[in-house]
N, C-alpha and C. Protein backbone atom coordinates (compact mmCIF):
# COMPACT_ATOMS: atom_id res chain seq x y z
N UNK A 1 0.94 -0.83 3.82
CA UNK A 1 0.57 -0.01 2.67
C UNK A 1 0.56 -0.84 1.40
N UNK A 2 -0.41 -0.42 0.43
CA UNK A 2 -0.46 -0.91 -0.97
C UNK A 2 0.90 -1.10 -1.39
N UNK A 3 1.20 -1.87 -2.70
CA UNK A 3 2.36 -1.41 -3.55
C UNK A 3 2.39 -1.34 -4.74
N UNK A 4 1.24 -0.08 -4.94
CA UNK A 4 0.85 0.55 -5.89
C UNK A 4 0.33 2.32 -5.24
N UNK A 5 0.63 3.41 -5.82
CA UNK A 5 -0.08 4.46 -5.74
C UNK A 5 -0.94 4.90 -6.61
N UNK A 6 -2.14 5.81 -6.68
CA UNK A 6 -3.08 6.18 -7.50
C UNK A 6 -2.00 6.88 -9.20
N UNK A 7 -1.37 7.65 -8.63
CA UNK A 7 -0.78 7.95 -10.07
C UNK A 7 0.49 6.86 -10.94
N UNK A 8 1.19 5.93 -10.07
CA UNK A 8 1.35 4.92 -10.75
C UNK A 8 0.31 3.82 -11.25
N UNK A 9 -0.49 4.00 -11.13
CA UNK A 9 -1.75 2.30 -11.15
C UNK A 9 -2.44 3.12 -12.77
N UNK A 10 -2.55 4.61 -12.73
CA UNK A 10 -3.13 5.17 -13.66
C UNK A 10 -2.37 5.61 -14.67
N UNK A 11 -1.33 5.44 -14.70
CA UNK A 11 -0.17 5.78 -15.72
C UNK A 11 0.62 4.73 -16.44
N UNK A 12 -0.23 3.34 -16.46
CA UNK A 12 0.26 2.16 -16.98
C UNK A 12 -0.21 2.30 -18.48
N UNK A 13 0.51 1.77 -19.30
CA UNK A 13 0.18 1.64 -20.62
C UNK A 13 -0.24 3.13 -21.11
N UNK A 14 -0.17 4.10 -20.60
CA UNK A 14 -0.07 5.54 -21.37
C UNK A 14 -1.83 5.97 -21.43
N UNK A 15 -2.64 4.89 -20.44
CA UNK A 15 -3.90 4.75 -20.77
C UNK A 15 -4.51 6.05 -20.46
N UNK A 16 -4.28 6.02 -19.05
CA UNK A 16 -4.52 7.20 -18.19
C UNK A 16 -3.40 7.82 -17.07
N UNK A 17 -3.03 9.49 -17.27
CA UNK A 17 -2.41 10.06 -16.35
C UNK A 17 -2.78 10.88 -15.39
N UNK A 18 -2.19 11.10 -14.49
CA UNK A 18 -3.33 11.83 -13.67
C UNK A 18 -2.00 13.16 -13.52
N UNK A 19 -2.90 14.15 -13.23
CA UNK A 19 -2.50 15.51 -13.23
C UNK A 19 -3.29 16.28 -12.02
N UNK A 20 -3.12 16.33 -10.64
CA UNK A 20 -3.47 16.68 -9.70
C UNK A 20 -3.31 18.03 -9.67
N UNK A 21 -4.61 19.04 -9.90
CA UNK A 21 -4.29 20.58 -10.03
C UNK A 21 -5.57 20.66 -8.70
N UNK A 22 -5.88 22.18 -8.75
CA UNK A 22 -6.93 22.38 -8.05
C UNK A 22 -7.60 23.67 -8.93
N UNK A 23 -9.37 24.02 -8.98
CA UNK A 23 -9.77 24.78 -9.44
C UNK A 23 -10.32 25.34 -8.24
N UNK A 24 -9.85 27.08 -8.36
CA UNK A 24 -10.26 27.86 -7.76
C UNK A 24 -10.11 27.68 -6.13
N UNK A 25 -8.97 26.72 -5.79
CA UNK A 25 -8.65 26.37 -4.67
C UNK A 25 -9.36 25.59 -4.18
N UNK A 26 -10.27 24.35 -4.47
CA UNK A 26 -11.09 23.49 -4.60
C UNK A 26 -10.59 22.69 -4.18
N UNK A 27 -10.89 20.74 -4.21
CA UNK A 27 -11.04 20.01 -3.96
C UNK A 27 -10.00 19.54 -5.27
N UNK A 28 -9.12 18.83 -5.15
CA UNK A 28 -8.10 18.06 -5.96
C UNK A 28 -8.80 17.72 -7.28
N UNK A 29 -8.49 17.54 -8.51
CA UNK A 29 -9.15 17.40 -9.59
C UNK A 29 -8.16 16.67 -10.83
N UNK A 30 -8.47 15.03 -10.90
CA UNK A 30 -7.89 14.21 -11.75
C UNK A 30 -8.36 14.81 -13.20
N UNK A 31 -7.20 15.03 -13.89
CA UNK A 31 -7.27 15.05 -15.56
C UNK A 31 -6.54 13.75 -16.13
N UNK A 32 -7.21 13.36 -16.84
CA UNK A 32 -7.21 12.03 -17.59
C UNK A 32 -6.61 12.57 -19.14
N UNK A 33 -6.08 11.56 -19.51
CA UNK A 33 -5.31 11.83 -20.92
C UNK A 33 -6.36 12.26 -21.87
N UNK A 34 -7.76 12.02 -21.83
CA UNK A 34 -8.74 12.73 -23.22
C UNK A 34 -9.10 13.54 -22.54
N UNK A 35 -8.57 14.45 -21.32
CA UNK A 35 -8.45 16.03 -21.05
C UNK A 35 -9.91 16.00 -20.10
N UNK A 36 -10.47 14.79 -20.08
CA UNK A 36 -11.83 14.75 -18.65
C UNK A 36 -11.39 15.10 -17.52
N UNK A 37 -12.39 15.85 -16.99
CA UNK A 37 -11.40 15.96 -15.24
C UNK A 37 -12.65 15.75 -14.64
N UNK A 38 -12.46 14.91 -13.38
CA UNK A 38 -13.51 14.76 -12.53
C UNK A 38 -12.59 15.12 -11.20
N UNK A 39 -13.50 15.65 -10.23
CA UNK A 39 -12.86 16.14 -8.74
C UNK A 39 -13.19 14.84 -8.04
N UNK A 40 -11.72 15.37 -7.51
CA UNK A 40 -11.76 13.77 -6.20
C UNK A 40 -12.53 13.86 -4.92
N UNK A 41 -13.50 15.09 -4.68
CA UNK A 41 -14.13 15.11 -4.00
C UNK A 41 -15.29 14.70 -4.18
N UNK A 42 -16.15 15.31 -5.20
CA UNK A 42 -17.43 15.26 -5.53
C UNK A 42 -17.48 14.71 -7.28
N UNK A 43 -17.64 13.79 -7.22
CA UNK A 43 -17.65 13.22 -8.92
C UNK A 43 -18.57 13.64 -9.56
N UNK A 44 -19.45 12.66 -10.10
CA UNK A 44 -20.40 13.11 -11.18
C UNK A 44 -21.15 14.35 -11.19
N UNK A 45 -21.74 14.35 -10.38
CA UNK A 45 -22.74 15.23 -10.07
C UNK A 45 -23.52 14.27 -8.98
N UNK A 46 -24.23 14.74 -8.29
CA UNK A 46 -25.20 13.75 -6.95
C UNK A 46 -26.90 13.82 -7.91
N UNK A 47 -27.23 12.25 -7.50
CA UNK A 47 -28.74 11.96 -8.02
C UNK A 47 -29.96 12.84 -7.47
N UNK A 48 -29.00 13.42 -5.54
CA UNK A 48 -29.96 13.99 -5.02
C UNK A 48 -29.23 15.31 -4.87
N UNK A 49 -29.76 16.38 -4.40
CA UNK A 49 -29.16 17.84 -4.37
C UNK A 49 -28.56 17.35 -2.98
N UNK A 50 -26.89 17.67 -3.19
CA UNK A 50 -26.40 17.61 -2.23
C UNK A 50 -26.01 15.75 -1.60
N UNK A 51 -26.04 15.35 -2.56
CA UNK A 51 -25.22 13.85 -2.27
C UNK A 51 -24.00 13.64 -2.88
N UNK A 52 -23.32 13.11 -2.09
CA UNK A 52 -22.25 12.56 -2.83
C UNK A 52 -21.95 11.90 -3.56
N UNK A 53 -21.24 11.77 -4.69
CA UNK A 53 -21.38 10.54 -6.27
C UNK A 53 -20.03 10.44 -6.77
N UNK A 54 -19.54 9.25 -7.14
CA UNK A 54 -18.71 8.79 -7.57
C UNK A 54 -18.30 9.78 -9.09
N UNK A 55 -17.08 9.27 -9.47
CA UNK A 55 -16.65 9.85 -10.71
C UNK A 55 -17.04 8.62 -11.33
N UNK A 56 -17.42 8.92 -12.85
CA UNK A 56 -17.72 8.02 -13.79
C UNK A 56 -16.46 6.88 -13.90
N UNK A 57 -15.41 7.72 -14.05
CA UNK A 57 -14.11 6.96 -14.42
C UNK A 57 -13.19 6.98 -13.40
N UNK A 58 -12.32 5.52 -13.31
CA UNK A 58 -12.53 4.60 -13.56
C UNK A 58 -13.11 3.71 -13.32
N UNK A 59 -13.38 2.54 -14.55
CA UNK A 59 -14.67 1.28 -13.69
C UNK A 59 -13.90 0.70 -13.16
N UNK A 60 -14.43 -0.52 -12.90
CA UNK A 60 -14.02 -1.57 -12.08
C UNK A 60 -13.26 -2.45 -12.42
N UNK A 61 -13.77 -2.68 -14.10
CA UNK A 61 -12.80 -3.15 -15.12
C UNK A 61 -11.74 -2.44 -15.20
N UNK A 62 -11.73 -1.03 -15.44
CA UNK A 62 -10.38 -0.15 -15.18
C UNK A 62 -9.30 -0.32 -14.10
N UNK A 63 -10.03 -0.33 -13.49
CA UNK A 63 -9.10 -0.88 -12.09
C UNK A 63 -8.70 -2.13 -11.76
N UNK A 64 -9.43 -3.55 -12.30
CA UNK A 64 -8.65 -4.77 -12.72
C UNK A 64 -7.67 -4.62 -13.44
N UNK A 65 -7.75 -4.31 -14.68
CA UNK A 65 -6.76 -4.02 -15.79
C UNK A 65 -5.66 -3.41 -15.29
N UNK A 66 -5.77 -2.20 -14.36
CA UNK A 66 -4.48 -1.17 -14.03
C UNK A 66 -4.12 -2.25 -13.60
N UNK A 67 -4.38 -2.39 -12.04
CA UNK A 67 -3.81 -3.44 -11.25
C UNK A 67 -3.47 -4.65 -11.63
N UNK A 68 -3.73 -5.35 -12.66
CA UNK A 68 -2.99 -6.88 -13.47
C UNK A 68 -2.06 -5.95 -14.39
N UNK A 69 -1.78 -5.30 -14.70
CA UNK A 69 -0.81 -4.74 -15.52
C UNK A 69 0.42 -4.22 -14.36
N UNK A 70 -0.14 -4.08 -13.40
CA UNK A 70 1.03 -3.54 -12.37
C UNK A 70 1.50 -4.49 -11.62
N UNK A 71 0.81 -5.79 -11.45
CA UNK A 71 1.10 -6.77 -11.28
C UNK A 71 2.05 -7.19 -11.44
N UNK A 72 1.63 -7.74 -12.92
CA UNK A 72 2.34 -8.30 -14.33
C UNK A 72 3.56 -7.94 -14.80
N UNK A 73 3.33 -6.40 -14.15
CA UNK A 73 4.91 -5.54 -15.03
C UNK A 73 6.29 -6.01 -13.84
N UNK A 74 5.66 -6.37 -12.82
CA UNK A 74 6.73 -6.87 -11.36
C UNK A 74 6.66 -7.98 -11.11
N UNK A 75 5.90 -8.96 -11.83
CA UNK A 75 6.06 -10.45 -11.34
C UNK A 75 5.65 -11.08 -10.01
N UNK A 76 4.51 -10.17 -9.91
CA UNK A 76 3.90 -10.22 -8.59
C UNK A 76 2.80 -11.41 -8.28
N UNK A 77 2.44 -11.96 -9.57
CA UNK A 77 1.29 -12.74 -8.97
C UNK A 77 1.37 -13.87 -8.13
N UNK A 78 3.26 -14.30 -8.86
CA UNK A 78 3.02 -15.46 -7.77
C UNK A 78 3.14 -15.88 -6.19
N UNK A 79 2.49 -14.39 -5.63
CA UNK A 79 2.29 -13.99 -4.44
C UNK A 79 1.17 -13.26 -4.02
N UNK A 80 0.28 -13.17 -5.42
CA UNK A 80 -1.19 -12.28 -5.36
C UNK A 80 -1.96 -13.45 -5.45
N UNK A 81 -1.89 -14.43 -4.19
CA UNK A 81 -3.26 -15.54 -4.39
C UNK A 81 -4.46 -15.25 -3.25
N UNK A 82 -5.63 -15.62 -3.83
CA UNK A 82 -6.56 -15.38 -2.89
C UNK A 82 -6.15 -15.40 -1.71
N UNK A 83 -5.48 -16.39 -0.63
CA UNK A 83 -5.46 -15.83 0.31
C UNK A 83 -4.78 -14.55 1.11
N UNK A 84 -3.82 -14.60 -0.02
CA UNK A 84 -2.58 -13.39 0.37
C UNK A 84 -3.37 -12.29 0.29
N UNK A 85 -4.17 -12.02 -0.92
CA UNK A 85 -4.65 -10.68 -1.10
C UNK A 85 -6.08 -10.77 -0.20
N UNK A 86 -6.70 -11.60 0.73
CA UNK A 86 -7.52 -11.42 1.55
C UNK A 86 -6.74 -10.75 2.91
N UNK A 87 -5.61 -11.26 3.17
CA UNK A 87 -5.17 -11.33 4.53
C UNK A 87 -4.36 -9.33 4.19
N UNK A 88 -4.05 -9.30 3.33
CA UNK A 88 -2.89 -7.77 2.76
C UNK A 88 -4.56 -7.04 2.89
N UNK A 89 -5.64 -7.22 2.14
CA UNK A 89 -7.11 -6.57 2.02
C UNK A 89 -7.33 -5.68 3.80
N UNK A 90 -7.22 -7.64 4.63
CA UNK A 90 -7.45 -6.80 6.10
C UNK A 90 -7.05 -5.78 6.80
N UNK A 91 -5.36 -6.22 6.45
CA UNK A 91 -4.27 -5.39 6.45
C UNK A 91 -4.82 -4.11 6.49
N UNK A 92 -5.10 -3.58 5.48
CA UNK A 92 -5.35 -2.37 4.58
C UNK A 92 -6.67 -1.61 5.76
N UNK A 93 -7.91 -2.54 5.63
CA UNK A 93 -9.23 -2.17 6.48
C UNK A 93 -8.56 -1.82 7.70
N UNK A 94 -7.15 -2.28 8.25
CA UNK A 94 -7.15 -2.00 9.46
C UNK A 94 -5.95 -0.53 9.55
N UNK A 95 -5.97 -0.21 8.53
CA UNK A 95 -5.09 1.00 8.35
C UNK A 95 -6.15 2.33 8.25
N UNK A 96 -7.39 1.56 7.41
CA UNK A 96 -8.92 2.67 7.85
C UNK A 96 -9.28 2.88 9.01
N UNK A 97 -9.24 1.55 9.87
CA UNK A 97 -9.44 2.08 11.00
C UNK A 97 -8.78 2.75 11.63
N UNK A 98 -7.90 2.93 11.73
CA UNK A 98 -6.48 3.70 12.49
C UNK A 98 -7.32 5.09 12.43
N UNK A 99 -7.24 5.42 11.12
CA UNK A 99 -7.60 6.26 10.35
C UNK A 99 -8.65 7.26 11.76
N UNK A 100 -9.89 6.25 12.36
CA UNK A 100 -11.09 6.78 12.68
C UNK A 100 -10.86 6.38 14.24
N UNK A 101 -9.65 5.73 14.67
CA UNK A 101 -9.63 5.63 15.83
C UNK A 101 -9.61 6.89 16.85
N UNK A 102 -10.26 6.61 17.92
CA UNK A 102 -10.21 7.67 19.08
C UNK A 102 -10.54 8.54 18.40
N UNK A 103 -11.74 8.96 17.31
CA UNK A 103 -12.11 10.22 17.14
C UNK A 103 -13.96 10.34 17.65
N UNK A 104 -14.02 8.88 18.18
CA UNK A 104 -15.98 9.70 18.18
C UNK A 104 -16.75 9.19 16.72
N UNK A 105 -17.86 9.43 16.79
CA UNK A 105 -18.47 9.80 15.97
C UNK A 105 -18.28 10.73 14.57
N UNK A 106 -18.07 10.46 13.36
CA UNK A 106 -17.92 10.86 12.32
C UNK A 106 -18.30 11.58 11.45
N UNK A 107 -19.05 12.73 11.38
CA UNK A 107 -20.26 13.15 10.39
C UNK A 107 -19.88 12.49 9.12
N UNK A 108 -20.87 12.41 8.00
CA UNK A 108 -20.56 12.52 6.58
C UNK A 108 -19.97 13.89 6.24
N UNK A 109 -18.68 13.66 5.16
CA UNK A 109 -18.19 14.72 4.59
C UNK A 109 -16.75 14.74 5.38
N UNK A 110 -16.61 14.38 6.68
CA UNK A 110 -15.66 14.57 7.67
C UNK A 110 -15.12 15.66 8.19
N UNK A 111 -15.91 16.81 8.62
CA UNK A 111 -15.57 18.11 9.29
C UNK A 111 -14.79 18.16 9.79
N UNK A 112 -14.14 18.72 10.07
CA UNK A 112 -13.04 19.12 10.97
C UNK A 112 -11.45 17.96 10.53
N UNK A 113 -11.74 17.30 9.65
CA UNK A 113 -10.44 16.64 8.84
C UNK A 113 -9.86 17.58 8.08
N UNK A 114 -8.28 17.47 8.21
CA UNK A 114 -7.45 17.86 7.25
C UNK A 114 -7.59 17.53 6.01
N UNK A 115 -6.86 18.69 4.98
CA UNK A 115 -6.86 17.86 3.79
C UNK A 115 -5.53 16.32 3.67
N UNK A 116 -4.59 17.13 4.51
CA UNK A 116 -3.54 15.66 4.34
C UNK A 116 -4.45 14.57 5.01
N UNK A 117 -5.42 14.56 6.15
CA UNK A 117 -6.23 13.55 6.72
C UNK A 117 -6.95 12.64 5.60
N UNK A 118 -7.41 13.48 5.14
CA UNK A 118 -8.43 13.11 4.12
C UNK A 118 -8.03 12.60 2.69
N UNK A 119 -6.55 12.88 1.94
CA UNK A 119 -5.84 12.20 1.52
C UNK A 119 -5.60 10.96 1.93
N UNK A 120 -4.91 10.68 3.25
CA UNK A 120 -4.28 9.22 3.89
C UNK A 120 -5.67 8.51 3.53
N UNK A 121 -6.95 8.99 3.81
CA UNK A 121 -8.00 8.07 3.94
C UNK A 121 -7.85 7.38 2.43
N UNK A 122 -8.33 8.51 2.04
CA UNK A 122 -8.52 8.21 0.31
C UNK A 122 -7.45 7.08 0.05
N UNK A 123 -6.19 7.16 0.06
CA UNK A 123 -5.02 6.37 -0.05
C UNK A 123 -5.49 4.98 0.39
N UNK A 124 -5.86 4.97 1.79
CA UNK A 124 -5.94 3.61 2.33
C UNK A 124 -7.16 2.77 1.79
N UNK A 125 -8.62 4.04 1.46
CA UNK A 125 -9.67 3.22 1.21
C UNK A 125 -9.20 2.87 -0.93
N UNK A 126 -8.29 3.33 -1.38
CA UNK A 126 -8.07 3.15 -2.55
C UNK A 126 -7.22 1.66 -2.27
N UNK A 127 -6.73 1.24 -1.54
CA UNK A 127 -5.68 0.33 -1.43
C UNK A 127 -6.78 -0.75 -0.95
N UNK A 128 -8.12 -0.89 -0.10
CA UNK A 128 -8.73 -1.44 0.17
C UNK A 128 -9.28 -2.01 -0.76
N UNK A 129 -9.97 -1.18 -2.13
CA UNK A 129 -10.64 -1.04 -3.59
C UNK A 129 -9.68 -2.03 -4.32
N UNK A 130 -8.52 -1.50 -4.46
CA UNK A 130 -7.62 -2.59 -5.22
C UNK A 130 -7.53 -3.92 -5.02
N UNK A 131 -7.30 -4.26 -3.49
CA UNK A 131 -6.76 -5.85 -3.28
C UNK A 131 -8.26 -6.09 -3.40
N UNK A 132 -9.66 -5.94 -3.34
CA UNK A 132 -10.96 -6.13 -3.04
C UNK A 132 -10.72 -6.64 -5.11
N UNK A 133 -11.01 -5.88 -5.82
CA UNK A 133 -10.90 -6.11 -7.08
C UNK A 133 -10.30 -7.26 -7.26
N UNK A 134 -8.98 -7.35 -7.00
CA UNK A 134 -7.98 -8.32 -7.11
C UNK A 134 -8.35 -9.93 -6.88
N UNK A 135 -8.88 -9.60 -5.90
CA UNK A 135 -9.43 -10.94 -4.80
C UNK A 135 -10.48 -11.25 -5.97
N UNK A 136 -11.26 -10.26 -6.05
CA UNK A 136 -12.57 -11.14 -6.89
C UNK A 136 -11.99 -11.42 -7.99
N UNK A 137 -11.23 -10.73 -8.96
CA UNK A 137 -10.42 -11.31 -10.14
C UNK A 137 -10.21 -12.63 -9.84
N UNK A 138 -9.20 -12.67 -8.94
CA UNK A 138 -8.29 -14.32 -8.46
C UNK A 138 -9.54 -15.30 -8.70
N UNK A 139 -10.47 -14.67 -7.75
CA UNK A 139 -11.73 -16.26 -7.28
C UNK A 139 -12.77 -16.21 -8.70
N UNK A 140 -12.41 -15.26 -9.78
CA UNK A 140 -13.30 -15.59 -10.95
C UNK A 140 -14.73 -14.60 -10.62
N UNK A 141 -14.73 -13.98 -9.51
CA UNK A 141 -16.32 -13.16 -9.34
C UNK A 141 -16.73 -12.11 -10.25
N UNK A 142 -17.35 -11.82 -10.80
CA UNK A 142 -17.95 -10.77 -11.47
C UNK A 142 -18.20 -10.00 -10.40
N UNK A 143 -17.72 -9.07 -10.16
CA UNK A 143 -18.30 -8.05 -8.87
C UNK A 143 -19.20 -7.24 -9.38
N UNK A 144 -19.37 -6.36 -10.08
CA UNK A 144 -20.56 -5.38 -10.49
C UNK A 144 -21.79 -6.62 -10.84
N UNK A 145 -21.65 -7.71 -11.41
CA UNK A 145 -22.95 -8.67 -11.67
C UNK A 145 -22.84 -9.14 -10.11
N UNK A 146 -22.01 -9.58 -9.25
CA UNK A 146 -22.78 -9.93 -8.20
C UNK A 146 -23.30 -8.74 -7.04
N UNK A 147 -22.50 -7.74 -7.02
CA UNK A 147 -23.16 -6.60 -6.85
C UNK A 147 -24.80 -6.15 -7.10
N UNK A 148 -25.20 -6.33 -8.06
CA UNK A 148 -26.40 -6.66 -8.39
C UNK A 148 -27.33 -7.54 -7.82
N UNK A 149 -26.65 -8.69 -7.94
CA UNK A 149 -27.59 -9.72 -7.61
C UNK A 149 -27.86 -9.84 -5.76
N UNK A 150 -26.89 -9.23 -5.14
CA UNK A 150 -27.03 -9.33 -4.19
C UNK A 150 -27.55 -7.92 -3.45
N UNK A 151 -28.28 -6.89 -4.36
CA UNK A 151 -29.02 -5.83 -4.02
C UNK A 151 -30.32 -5.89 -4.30
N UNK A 152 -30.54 -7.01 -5.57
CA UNK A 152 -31.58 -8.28 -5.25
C UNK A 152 -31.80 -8.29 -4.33
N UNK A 153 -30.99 -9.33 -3.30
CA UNK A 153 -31.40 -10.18 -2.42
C UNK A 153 -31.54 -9.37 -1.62
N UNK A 154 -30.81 -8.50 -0.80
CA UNK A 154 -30.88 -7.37 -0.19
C UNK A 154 -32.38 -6.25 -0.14
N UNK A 155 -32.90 -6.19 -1.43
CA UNK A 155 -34.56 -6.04 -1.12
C UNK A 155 -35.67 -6.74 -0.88
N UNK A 156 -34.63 -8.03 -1.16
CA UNK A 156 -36.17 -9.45 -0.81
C UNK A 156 -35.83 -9.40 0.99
N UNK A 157 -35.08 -9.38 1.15
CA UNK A 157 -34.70 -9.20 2.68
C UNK A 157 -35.06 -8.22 3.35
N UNK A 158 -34.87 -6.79 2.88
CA UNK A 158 -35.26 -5.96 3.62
C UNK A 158 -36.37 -5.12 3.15
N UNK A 159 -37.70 -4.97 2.51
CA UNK A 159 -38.60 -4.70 1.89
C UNK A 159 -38.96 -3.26 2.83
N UNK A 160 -38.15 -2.01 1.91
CA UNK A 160 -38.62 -0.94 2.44
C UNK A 160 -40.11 -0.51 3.42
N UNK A 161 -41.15 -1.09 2.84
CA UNK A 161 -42.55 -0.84 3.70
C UNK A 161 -42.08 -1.54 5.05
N UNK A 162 -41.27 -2.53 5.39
CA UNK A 162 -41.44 -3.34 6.22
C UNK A 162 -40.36 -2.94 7.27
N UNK A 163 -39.44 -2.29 6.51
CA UNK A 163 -37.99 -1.90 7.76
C UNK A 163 -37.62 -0.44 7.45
N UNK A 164 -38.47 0.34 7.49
CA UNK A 164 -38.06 1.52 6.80
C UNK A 164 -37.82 2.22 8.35
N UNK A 165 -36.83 2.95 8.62
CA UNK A 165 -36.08 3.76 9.80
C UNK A 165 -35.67 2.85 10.78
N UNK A 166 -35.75 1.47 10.70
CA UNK A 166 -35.16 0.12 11.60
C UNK A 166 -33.80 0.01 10.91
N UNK A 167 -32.92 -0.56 11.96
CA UNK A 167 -31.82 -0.98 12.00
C UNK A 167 -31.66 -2.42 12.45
N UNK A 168 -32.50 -3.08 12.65
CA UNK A 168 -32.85 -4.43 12.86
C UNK A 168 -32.38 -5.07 11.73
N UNK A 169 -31.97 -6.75 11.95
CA UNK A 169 -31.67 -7.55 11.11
C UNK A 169 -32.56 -8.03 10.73
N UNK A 170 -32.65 -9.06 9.06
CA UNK A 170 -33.53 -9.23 8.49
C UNK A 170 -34.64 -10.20 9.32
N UNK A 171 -33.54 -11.01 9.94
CA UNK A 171 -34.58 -12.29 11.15
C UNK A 171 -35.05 -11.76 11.86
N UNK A 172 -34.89 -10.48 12.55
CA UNK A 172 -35.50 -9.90 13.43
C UNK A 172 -37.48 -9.57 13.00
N UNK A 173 -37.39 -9.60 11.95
CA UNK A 173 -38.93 -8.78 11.47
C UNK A 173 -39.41 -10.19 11.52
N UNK A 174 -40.97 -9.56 11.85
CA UNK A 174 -42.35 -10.41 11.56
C UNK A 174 -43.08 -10.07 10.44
N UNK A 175 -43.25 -11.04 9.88
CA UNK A 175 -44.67 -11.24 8.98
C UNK A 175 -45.86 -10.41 9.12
């Protein structure tokens, strides 16, 4: 497990607190200290009717910052080096999998999951998010700029007209 939780990582420096209520018996719903609430189910709003979308807040920068401050406040780094936080990262991916073991096939949304199920996930894929941040901090990466650049490359590679309903790799296609 991480050694950090979502409401300690967000309650550093008085920046942001989280206040876990529910509306109308809903889906869990973070309130942030300037009184925003986004649901931990369904964030923004979806681009398409009926997709799923992130909450605006927090970025990515937000979540460097929490996490070097939670760091920092325990004297942790000089044990948060790239490789540590690659090998603790796997760690973590392999606590997702647990997660999906021996169940089959998955729909989107996850039917038939509990809400405590669906918590642990959240937990583990949040702990995944962190050391992932962390790691690119350590090695100097800009993740949202290489994020980019590599969704670039990712359409020079896979050029919708050319692989559209294929699951084939990029070497696989012809000219």
């Amino acid at each position: 497990m991480m050694a950090t939780n979502g409401k300690e990582a967000c309650g550093l420096n008085g920046d942001l607190s989280v206040d876990e209520t529910r509306i109308n018996g809903s889906h869990p719903v973070v309130a942030a200290a300037n009184g925003e609430t986004h649901s931990k189910q369904n964030g923004a709003g979806g681009a398409a009717a009926g997709r799923f979308t992130f909450s605006t807040e927090p970025t990515i920068e937000d979540i460097r910052r929490l996490q070097a401050e939670f760091t920092d406040e325990r004297d942790w780094n000089q044990f948060h080096q790239p490789r540590n936080l690659l090998l603790a990262m796997v760690g973590e991916v392999g606590e997702v999998s647990e997660l999906f073991q021996w169940r089959g096939e998955v729909a989107e949304g996850l039917p038939g999951w509990t809400d405590s199920e669906r918590e642990q996930l959240a937990q583990e894929l949040s702990d995944v998010l962190i050391y992932l941040v962390e790691l690119a901090e350590k090695c100097h990466v800009d993740l949202p700029q290489a994020v980019l650049r590599k969704m670039a490359l990712n359409r020079l590679k896979y050029p919708a007209s050319k692989v559209h309903g294929s699951a084939k790799k990029y070497t696989e296609y012809k000219d």
